[in-house]
Protein backbone atom coordinates (compact mmCIF):
# COMPACT_ATOMS: atom_id res chain seq x y z
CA UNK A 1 112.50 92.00 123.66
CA UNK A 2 111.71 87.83 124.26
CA UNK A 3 111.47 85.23 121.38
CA UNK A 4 107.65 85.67 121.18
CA UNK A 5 107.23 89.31 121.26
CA UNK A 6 109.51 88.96 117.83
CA UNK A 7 107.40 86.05 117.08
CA UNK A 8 104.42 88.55 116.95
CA UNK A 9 106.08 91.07 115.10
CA UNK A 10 107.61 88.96 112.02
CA UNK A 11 104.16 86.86 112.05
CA UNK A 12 106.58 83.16 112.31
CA UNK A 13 104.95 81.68 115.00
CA UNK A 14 106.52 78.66 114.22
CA UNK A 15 109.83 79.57 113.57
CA UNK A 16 112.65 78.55 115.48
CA UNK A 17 114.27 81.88 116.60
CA UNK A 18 117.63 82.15 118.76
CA UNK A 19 119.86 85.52 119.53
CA UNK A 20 123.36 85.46 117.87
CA UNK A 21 125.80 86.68 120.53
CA UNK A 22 128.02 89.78 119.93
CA UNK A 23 127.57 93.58 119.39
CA UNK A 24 127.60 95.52 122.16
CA UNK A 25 124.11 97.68 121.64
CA UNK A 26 122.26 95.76 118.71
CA UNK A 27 120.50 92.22 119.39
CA UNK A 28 120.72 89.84 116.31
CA UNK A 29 118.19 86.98 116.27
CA UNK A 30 118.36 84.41 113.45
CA UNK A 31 115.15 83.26 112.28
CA UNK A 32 114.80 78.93 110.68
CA UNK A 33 111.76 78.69 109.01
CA UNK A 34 111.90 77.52 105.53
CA UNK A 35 115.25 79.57 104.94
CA UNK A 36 117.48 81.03 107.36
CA UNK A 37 116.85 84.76 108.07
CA UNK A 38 118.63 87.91 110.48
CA UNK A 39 116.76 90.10 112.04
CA UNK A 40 118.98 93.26 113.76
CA UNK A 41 117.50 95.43 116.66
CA UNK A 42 119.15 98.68 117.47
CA UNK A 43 119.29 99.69 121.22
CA UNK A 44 119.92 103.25 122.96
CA UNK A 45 121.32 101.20 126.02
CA UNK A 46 124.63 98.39 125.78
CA UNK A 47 124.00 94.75 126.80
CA UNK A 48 127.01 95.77 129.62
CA UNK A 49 125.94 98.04 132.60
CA UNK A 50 129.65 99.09 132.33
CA UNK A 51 129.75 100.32 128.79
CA UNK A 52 129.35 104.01 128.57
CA UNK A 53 126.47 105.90 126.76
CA UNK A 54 127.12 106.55 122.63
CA UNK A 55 126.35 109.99 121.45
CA UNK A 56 124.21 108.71 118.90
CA UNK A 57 120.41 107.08 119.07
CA UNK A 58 119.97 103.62 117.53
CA UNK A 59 117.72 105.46 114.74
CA UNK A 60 120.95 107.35 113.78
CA UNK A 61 123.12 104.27 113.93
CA UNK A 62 120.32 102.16 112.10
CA UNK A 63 120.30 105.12 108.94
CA UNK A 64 124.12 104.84 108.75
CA UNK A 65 124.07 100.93 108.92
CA UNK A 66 121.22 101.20 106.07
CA UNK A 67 123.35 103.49 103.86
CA UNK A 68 126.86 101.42 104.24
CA UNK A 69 124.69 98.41 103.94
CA UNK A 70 123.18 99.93 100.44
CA UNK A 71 127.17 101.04 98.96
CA UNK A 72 128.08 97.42 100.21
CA UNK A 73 125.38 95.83 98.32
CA UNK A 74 125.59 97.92 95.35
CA UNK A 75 129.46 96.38 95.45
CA UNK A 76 128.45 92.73 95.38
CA UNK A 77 130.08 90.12 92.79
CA UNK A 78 130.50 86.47 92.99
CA UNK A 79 133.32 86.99 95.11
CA UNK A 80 131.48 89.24 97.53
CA UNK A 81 128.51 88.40 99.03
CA UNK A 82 126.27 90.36 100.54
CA UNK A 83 122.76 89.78 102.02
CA UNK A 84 119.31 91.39 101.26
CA UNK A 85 117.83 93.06 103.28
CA UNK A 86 113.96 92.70 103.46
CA UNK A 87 112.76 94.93 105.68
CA UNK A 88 112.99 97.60 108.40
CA UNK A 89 111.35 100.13 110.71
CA UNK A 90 112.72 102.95 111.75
């Protein structure tokens, strides 16, 4: 997926978007606009030719990330942040 096909999809088409390197399936773009935002796509495939296939699909691995991401956020404090999340599509 480019910068402008997210573009279309978040409806920012003027904000600055750039992909955060790391993970080895999922592509994290931050999003500048007014405020700084993530946005996570989950991929069947890894970035590396060389990595081998998981046994899972990235709608499995998005459902766990979305329930560890709820206990985690459940768990905030002061001490322990822990961002929002706005929105998904599974």
């Amino acid at each position: 997926m480019n910068i402008e096909q997210i573009k279309q999809i978040i409806g920012y088409s003027d904000c600055k978007i750039e992909e955060v390197s790391g993970g080895l399936f999922n592509h994290v773009y931050k999003l500048n606009k007014s405020s700084v935002k993530y946005m996570k796509i989950f991929s069947d495939t890894a970035k590396s030719p060389n990595f081998p296939e998981l046994p899972t699909t990235s709608t499995e691995r998005c459902i766990v990330a979305l329930e560890a991401h709820k206990i985690a956020y459940s768990s905030r404090s002061a001490l322990i942040l822990v961002p929002e999340i706005l929105d998904y599509n599974l």
